[in-house]
PDB file of N, CA and C in Angstrom:
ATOM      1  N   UNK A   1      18.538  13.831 -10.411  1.00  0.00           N
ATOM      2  CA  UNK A   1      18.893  13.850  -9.010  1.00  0.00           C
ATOM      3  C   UNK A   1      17.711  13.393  -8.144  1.00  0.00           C
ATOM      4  N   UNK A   2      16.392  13.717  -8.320  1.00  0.00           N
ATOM      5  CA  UNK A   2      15.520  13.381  -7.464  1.00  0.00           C
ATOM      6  C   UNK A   2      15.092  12.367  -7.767  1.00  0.00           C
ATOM      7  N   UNK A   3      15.193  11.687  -9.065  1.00  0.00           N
ATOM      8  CA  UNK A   3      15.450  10.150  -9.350  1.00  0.00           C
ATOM      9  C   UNK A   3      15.986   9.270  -8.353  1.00  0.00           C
ATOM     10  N   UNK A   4      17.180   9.829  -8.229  1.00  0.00           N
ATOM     11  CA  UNK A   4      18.502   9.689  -7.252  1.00  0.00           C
ATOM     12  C   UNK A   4      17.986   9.099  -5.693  1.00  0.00           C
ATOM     13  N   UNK A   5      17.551  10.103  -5.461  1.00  0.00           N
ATOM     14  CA  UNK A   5      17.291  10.591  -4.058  1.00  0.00           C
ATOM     15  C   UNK A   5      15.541   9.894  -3.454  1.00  0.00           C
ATOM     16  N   UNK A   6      14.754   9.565  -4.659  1.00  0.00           N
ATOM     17  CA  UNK A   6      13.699   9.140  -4.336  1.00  0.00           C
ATOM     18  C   UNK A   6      14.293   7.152  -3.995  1.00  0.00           C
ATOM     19  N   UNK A   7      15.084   6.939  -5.326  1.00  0.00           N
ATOM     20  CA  UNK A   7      15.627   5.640  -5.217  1.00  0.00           C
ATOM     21  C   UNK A   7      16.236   5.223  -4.269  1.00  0.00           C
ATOM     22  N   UNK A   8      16.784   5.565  -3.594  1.00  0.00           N
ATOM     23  CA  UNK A   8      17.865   5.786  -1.908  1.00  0.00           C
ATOM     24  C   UNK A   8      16.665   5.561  -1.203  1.00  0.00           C
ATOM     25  N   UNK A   9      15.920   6.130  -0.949  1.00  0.00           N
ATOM     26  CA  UNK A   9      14.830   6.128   0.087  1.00  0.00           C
ATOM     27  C   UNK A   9      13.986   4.735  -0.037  1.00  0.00           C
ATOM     28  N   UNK A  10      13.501   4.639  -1.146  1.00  0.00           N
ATOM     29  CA  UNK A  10      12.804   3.602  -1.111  1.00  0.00           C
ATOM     30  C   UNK A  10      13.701   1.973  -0.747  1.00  0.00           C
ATOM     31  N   UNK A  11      14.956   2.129  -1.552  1.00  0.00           N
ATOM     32  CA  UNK A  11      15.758   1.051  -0.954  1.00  0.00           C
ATOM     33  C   UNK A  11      16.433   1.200   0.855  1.00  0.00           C
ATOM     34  N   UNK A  12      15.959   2.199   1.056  1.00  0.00           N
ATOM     35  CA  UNK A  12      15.991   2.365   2.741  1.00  0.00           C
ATOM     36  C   UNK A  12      15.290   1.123   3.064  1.00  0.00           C
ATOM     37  N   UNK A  13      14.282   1.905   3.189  1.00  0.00           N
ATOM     38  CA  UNK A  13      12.556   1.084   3.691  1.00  0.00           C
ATOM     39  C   UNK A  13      12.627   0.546   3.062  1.00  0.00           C
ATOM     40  N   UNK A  14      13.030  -0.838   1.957  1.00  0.00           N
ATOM     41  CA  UNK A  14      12.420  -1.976   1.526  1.00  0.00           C
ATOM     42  C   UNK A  14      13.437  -3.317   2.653  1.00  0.00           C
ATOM     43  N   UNK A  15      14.489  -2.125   2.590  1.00  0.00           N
ATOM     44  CA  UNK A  15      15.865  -2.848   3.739  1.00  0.00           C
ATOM     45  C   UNK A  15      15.166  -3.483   5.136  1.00  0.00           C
ATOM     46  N   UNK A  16      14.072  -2.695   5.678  1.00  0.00           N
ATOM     47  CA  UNK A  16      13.506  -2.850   6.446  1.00  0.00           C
ATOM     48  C   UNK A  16      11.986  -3.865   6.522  1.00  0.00           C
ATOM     49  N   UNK A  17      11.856  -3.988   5.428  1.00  0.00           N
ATOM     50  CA  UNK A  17      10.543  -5.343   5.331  1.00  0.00           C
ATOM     51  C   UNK A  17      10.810  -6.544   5.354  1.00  0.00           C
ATOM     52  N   UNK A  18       9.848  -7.405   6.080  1.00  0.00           N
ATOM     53  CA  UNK A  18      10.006  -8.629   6.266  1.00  0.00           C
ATOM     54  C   UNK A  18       9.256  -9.715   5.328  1.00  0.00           C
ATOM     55  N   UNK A  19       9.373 -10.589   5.210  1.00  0.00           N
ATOM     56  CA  UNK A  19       8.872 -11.732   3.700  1.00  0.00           C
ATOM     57  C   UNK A  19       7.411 -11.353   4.205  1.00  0.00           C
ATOM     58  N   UNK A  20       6.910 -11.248   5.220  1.00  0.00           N
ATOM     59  CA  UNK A  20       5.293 -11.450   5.602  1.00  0.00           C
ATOM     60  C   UNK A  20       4.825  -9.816   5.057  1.00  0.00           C
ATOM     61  N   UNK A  21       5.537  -8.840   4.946  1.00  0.00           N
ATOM     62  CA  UNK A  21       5.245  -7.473   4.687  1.00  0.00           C
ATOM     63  C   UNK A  21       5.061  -7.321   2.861  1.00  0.00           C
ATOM     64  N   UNK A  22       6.202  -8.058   2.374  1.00  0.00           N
ATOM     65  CA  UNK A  22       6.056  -8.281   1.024  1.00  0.00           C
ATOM     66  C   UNK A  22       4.981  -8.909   0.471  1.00  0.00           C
ATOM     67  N   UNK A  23       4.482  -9.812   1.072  1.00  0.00           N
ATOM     68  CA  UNK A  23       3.491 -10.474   0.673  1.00  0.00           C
ATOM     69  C   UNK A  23       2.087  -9.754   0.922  1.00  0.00           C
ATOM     70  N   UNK A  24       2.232  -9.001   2.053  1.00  0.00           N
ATOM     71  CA  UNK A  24       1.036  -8.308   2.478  1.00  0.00           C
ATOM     72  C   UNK A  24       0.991  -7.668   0.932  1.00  0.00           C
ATOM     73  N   UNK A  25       1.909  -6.526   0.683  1.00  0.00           N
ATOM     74  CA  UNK A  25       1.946  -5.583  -0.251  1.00  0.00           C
ATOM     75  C   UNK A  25       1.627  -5.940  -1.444  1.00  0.00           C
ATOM     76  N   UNK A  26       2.084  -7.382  -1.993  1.00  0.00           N
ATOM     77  CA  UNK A  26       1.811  -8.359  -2.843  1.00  0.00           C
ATOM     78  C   UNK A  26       0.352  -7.976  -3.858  1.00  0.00           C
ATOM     79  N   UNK A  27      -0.176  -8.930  -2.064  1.00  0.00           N
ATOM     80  CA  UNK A  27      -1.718  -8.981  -2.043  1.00  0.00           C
ATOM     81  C   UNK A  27      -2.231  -7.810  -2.317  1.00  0.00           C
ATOM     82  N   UNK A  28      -1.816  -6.652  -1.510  1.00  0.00           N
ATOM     83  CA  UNK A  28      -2.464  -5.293  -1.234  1.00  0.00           C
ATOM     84  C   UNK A  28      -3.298  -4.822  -3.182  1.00  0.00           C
ATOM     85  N   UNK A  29      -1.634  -5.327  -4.009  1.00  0.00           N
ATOM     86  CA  UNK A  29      -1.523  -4.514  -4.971  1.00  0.00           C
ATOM     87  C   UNK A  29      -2.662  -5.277  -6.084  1.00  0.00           C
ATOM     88  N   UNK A  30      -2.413  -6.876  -5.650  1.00  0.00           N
ATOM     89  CA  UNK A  30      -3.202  -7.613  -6.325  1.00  0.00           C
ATOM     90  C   UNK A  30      -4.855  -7.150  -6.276  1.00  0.00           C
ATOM     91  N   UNK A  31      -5.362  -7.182  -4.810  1.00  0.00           N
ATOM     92  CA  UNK A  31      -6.645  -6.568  -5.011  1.00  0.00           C
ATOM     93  C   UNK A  31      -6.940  -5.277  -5.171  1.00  0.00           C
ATOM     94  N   UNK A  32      -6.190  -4.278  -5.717  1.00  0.00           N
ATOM     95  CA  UNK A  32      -6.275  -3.161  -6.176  1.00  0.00           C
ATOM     96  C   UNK A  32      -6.475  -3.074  -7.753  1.00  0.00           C
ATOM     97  N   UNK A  33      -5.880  -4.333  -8.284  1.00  0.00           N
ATOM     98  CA  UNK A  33      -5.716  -5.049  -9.741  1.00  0.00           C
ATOM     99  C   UNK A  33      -7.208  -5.464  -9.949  1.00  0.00           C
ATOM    100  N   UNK A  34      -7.579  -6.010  -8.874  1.00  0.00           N
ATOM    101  CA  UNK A  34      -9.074  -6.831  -9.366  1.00  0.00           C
ATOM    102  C   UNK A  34      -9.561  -5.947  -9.132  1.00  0.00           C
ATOM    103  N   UNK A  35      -9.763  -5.008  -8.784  1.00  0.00           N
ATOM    104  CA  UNK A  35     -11.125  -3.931  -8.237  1.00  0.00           C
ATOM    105  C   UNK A  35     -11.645  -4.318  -6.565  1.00  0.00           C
ATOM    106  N   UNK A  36     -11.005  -4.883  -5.875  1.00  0.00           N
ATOM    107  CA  UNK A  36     -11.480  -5.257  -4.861  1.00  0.00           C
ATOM    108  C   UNK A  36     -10.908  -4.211  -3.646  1.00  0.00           C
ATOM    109  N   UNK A  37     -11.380  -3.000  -3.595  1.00  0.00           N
ATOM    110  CA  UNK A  37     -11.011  -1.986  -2.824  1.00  0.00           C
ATOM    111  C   UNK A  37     -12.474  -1.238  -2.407  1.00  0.00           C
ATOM    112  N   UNK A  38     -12.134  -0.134  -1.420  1.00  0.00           N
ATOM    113  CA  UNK A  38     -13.683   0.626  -1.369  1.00  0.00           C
ATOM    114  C   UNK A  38     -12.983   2.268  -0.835  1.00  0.00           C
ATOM    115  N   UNK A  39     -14.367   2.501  -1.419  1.00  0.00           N
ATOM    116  CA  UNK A  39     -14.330   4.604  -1.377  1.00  0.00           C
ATOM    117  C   UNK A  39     -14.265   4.508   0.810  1.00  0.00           C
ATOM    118  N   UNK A  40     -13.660   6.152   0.422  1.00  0.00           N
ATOM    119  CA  UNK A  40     -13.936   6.166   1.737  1.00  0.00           C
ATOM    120  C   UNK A  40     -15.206   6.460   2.436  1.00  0.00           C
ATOM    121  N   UNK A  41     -16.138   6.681   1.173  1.00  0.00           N
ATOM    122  CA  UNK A  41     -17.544   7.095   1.522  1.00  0.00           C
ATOM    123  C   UNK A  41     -18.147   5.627   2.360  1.00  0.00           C
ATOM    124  N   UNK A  42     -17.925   4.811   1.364  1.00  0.00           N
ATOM    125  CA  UNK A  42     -18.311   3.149   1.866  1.00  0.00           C
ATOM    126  C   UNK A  42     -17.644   2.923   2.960  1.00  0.00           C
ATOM    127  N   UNK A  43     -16.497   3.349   3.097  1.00  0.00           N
ATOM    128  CA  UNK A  43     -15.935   2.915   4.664  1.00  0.00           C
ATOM    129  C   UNK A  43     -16.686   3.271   5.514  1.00  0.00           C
ATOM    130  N   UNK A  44     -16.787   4.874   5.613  1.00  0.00           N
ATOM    131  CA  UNK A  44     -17.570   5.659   6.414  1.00  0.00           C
ATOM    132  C   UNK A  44     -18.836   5.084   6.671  1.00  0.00           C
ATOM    133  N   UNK A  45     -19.320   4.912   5.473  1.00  0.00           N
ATOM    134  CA  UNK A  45     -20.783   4.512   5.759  1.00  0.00           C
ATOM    135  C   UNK A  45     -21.213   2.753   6.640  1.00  0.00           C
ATOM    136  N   UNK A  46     -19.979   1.723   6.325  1.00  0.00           N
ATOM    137  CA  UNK A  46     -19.898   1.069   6.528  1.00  0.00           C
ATOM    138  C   UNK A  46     -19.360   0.767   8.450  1.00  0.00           C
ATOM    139  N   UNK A  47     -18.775   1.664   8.380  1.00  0.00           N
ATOM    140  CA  UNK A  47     -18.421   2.064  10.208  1.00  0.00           C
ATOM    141  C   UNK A  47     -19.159   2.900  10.904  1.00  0.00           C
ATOM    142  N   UNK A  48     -20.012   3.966  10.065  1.00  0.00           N
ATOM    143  CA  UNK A  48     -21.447   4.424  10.883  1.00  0.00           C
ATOM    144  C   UNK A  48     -20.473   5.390  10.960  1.00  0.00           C
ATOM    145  N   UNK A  49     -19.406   5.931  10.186  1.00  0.00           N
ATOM    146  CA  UNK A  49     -18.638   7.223  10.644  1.00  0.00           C
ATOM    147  C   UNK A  49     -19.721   8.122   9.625  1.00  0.00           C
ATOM    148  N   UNK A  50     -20.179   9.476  10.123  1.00  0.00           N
ATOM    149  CA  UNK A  50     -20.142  10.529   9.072  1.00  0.00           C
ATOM    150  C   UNK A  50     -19.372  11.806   8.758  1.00  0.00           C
TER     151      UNK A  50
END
């Protein structure tokens, strides 16, 4: 059932993306594949947030 119910949802919201959103996500997933992501420590540190 929550198989069910998770599957419904996601075909909600995919109802709602546009070719430029897919592609974003595409990409998103691709550089997550290469290692090309960062900690949030590096963000932080990188925006002068502490």
């Amino acid at each position: 059932m929550l198989e069910r119910l998770t599957g419904d949802a996601l075909e909600e919201a995919a109802e709602g993306l546009t070719d430029e959103d897919v592609r974003d996500i595409e990409e998103a997933i691709a550089d997550i594949k290469a290692g090309r992501v960062y900690t949030t420590e590096e963000v932080k540190r990188e925006l002068g947030i502490d």
